[in-house]
N, C-alpha and C. Protein backbone atom coordinates (compact mmCIF):
# COMPACT_ATOMS: atom_id res chain seq x y z
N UNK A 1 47.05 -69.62 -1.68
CA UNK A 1 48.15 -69.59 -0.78
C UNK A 1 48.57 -68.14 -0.61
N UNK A 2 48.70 -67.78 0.53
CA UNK A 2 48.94 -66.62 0.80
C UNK A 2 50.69 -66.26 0.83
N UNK A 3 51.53 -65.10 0.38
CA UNK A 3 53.31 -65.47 0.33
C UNK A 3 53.16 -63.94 1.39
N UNK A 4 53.89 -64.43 2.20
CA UNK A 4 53.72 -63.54 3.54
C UNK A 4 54.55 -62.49 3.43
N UNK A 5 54.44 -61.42 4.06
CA UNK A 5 55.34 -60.07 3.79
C UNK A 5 56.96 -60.66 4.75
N UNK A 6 56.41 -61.25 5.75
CA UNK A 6 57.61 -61.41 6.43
C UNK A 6 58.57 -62.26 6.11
N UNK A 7 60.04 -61.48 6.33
CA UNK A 7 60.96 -62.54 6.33
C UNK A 7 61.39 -63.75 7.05
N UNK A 8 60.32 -63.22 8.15
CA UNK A 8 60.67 -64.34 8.86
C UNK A 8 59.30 -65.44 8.95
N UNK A 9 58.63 -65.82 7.99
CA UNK A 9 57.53 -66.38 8.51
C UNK A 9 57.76 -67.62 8.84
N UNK A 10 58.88 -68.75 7.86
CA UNK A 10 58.62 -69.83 8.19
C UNK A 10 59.33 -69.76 10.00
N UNK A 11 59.75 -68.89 10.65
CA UNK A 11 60.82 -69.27 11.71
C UNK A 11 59.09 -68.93 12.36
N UNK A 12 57.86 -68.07 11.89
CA UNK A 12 56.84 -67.74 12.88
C UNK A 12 55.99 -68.72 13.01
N UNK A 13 56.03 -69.52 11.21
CA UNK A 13 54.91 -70.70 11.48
C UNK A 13 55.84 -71.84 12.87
N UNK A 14 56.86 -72.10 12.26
CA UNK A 14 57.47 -72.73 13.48
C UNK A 14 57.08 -72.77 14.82
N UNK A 15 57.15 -70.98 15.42
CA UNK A 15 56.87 -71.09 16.61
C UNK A 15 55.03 -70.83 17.00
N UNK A 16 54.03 -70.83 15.62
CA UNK A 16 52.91 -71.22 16.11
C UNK A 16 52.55 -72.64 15.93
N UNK A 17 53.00 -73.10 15.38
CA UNK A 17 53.15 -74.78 15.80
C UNK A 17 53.61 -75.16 17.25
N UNK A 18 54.66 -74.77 17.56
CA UNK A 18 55.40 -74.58 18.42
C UNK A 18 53.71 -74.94 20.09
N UNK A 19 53.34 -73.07 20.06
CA UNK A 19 52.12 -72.68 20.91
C UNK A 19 50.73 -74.00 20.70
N UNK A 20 50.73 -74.16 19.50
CA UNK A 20 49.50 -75.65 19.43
C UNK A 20 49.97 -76.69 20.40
N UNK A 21 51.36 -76.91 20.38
CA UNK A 21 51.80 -78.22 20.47
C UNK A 21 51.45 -77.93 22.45
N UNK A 22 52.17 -77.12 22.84
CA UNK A 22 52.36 -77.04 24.57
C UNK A 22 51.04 -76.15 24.53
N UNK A 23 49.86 -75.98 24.02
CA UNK A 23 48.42 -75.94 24.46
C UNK A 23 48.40 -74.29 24.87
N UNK A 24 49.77 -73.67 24.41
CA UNK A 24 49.51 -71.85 24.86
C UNK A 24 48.12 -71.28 23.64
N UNK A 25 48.34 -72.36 23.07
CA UNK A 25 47.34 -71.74 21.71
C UNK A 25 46.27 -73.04 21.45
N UNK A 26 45.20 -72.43 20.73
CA UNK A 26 44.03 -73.48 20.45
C UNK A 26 43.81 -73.68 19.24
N UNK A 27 44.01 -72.79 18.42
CA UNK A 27 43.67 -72.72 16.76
C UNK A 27 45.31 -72.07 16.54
N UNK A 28 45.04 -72.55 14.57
CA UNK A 28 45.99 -71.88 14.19
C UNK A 28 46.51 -70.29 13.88
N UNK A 29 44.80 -69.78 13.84
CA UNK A 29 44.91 -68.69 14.30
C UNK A 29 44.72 -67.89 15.29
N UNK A 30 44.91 -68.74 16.20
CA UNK A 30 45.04 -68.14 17.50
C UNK A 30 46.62 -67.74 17.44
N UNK A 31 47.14 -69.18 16.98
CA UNK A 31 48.70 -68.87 17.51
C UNK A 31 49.42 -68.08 16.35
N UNK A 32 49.11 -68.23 15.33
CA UNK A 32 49.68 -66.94 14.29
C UNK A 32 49.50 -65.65 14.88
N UNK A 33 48.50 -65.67 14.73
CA UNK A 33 47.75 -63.95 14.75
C UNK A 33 47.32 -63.28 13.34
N UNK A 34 47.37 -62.65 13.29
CA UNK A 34 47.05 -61.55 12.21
C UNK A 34 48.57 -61.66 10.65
N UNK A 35 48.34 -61.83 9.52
CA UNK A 35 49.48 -61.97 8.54
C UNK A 35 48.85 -60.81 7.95
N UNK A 36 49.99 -60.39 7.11
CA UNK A 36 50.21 -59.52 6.08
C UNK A 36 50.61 -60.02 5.02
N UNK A 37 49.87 -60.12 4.30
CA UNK A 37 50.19 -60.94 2.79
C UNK A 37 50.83 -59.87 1.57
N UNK A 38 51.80 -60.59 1.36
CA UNK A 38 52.71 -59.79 -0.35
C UNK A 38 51.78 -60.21 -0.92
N UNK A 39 51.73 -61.46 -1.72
CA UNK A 39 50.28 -61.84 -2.70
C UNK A 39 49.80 -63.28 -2.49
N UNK A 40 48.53 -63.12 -3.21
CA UNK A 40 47.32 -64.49 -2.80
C UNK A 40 48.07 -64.98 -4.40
N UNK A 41 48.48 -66.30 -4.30
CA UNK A 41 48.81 -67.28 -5.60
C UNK A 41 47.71 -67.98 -5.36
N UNK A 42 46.98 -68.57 -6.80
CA UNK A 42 46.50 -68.90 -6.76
C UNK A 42 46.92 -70.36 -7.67
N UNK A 43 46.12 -71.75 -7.33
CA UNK A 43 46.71 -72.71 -8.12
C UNK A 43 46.45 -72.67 -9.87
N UNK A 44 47.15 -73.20 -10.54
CA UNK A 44 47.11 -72.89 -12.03
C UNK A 44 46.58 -74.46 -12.52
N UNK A 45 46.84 -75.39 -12.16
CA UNK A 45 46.10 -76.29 -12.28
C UNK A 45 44.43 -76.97 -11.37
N UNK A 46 43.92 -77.89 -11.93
CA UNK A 46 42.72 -78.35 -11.30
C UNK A 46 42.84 -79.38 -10.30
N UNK A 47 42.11 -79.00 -9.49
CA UNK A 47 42.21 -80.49 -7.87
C UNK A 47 42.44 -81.56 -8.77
N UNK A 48 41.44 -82.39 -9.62
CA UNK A 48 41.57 -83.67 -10.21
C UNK A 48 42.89 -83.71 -11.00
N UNK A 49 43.34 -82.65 -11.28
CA UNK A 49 44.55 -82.86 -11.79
C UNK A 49 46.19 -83.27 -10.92
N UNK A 50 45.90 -82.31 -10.01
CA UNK A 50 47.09 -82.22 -8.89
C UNK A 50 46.68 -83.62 -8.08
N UNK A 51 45.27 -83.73 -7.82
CA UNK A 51 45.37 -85.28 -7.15
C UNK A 51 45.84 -86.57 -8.03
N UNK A 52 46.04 -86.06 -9.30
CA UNK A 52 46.34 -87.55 -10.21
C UNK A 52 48.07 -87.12 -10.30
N UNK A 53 48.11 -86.43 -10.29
CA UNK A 53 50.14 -86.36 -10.22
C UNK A 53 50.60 -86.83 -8.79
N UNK A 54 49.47 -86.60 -7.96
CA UNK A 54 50.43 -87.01 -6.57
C UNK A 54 50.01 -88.71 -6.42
N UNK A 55 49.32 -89.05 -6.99
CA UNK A 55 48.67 -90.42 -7.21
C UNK A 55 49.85 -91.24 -7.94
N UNK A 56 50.45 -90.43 -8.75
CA UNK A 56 51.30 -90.78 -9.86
C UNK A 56 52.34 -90.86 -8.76
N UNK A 57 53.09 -90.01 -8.29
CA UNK A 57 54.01 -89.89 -7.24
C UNK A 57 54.52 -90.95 -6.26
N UNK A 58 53.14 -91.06 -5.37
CA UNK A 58 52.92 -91.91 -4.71
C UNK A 58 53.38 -93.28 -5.00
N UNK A 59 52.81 -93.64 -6.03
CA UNK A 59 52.86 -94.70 -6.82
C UNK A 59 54.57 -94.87 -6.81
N UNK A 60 55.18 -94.29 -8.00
CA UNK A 60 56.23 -94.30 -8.18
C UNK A 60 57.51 -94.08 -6.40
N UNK A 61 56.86 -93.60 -5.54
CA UNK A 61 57.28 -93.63 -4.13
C UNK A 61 57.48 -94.67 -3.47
N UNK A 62 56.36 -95.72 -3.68
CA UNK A 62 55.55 -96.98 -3.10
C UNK A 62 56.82 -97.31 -3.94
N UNK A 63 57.21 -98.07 -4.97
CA UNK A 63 57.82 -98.70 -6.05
C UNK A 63 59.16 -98.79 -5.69
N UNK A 64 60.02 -97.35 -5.26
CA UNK A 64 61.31 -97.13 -4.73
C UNK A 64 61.55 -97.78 -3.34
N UNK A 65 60.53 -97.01 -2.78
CA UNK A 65 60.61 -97.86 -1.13
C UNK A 65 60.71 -99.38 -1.16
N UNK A 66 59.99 -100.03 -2.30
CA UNK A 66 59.88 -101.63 -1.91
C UNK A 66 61.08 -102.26 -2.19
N UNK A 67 62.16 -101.73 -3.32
CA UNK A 67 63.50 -102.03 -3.83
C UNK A 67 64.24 -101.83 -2.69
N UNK A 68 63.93 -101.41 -1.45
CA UNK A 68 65.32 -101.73 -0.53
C UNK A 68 64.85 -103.11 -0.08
């Protein structure tokens, strides 16, 4: 994951979502453009791991939702 220099990125991802949506843009990096990254994080845990917590999640999600 890249943590972007700008302060304003989430207001930029916004408006390249924004360009996908009304077709000014074709890719996502079309409509970004070019970033400047503060730093690359990298994940600290393993895919099979993070997919079994959101499995777990889910689960426990599914469980709440059905109690209304």
């Amino acid at each position: 994951m890249l943590i972007c220099r700008s302060p304003d990125a989430t207001a930029l991802g916004v408006a390249a979502l924004a360009r996908l949506g009304t077709g000014d843009a074709t890719s996502a990096g079309e409509a970004l453009g070019a970033a400047e990254a503060e730093a690359i994080v990298e994940p600290s845990i393993t895919a099979d791991l993070a997919a079994e917590r959101i499995s777990v999640f889910r689960s426990a999600l599914d469980l709440t939702l059905a109690r209304r």
